[in-house]
C-alpha atoms as a PDB file:
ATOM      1  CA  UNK A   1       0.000   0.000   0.000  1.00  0.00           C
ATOM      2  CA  UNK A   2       3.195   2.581   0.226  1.00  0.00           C
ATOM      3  CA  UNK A   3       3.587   2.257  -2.942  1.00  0.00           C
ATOM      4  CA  UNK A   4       0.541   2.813  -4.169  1.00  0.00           C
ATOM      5  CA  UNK A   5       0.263   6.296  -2.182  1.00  0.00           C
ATOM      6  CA  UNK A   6       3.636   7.362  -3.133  1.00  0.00           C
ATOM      7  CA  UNK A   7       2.358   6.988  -7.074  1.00  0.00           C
ATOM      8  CA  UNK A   8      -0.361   8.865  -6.731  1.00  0.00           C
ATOM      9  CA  UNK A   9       1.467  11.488  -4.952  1.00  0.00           C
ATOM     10  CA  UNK A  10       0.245  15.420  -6.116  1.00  0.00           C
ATOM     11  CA  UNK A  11       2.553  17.079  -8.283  1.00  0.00           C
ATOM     12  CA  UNK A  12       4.270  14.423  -9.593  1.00  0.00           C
ATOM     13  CA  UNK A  13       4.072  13.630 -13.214  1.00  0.00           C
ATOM     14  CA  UNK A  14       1.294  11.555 -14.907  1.00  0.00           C
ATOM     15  CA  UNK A  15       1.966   9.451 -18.025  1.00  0.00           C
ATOM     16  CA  UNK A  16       0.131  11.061 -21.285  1.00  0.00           C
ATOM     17  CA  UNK A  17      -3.120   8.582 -22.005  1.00  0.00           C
ATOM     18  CA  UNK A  18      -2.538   8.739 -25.767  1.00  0.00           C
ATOM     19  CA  UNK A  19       1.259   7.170 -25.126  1.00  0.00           C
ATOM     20  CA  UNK A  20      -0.371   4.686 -23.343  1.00  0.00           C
ATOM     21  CA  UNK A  21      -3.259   3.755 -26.435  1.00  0.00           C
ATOM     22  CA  UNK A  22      -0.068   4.385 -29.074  1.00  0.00           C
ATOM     23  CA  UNK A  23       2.040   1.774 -27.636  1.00  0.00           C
ATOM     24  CA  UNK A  24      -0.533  -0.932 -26.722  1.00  0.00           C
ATOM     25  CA  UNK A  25      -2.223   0.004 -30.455  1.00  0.00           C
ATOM     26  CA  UNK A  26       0.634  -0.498 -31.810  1.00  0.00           C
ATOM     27  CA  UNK A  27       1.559  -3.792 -30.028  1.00  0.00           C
ATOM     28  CA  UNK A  28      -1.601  -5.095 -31.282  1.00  0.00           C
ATOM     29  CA  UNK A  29      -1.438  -3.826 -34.820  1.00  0.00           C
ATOM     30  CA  UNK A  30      -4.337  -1.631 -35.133  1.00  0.00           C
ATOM     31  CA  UNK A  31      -1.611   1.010 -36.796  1.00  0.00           C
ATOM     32  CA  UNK A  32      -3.677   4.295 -38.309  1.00  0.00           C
ATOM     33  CA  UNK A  33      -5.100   4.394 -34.589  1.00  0.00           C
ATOM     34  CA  UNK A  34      -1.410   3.809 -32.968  1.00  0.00           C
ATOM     35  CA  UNK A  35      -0.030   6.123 -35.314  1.00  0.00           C
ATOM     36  CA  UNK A  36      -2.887   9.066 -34.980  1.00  0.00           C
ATOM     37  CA  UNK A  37      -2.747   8.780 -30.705  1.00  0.00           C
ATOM     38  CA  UNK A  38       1.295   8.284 -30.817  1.00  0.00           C
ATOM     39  CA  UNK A  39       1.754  11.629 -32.882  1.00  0.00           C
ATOM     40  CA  UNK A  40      -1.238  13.655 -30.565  1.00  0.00           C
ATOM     41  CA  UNK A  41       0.623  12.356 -27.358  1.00  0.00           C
ATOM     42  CA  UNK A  42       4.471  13.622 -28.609  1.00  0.00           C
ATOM     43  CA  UNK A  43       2.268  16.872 -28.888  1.00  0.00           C
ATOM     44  CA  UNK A  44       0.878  17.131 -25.749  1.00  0.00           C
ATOM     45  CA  UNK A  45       3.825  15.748 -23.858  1.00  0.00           C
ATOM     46  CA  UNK A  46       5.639  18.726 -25.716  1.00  0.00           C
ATOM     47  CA  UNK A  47       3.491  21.472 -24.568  1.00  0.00           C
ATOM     48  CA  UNK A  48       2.801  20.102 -20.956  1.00  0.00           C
ATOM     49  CA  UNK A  49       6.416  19.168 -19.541  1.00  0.00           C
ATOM     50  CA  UNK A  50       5.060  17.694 -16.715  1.00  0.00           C
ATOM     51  CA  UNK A  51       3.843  14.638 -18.475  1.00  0.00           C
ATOM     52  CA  UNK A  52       5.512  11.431 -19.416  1.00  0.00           C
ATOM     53  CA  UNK A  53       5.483   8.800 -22.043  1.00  0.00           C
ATOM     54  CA  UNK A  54       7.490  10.141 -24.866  1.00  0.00           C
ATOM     55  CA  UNK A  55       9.579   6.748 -25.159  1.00  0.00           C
ATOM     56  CA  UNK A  56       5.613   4.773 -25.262  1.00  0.00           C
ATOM     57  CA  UNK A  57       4.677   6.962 -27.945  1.00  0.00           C
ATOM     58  CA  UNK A  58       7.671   6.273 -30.164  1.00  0.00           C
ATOM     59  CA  UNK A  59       7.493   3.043 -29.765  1.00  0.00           C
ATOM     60  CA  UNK A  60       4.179   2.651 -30.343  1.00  0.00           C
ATOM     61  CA  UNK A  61       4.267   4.839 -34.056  1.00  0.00           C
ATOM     62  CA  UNK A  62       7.433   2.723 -34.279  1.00  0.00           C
ATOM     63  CA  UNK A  63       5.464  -0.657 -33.852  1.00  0.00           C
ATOM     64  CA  UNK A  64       3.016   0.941 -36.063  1.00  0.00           C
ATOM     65  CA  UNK A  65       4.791   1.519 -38.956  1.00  0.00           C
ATOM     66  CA  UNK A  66       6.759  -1.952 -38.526  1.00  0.00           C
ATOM     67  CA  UNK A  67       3.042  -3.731 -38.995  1.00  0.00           C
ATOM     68  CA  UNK A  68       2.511  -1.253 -42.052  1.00  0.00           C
ATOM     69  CA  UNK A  69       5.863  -1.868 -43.748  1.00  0.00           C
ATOM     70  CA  UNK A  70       4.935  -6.123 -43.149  1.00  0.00           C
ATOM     71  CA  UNK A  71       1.644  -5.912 -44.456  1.00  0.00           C
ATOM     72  CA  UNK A  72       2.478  -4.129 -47.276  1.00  0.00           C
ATOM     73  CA  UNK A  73       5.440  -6.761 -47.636  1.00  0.00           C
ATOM     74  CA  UNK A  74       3.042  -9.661 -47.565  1.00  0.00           C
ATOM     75  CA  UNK A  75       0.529  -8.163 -49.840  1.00  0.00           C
ATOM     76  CA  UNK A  76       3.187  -7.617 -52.484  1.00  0.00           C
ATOM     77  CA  UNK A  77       3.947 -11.142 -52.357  1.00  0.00           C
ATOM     78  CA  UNK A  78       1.044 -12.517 -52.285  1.00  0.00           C
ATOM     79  CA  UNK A  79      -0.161 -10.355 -55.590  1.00  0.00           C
ATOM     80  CA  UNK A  80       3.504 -10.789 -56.908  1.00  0.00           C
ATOM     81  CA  UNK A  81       3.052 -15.121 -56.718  1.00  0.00           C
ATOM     82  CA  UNK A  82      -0.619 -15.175 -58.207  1.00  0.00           C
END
């Protein structure tokens, strides 16, 4: 329980929502949606200093673009063998 209070203690910094959605979008492969809430929460984070999750939102536009780049791989192969 001491850790839970020292978490929530006030003024500390919060971790941006949208890094959050970004990274576990992009984990999942849902990518326009991981891309979209990865690029609004580098914004936010940049305006509001006291938030956190820069390093989720990269890698979740990261992750993103990974699944874009391997579907587009596979769909070239599959339309390149028929």
């Amino acid at each position: 329980m001491q850790l839970a209070r020292q978490a929530a203690a006030p003024g500390g910094s919060s971790t941006n929502g949208f890094a959050i959605a970004s990274l576990v979008l992009g984990l999942v492969g849902i990518s326009l949606l991981a891309i979209i809430f990865g690029l609004v929460a580098l914004g936010q984070i940049k305006r509001d200093r006291s938030q956190t999750g820069r390093g989720m939102a990269l890698a979740g536009i990261w992750l993103a673009v990974a699944w874009t780049v391997l579907g587009v791989g596979l769909a070239v192969l599959l339309v390149g063998s028929a």
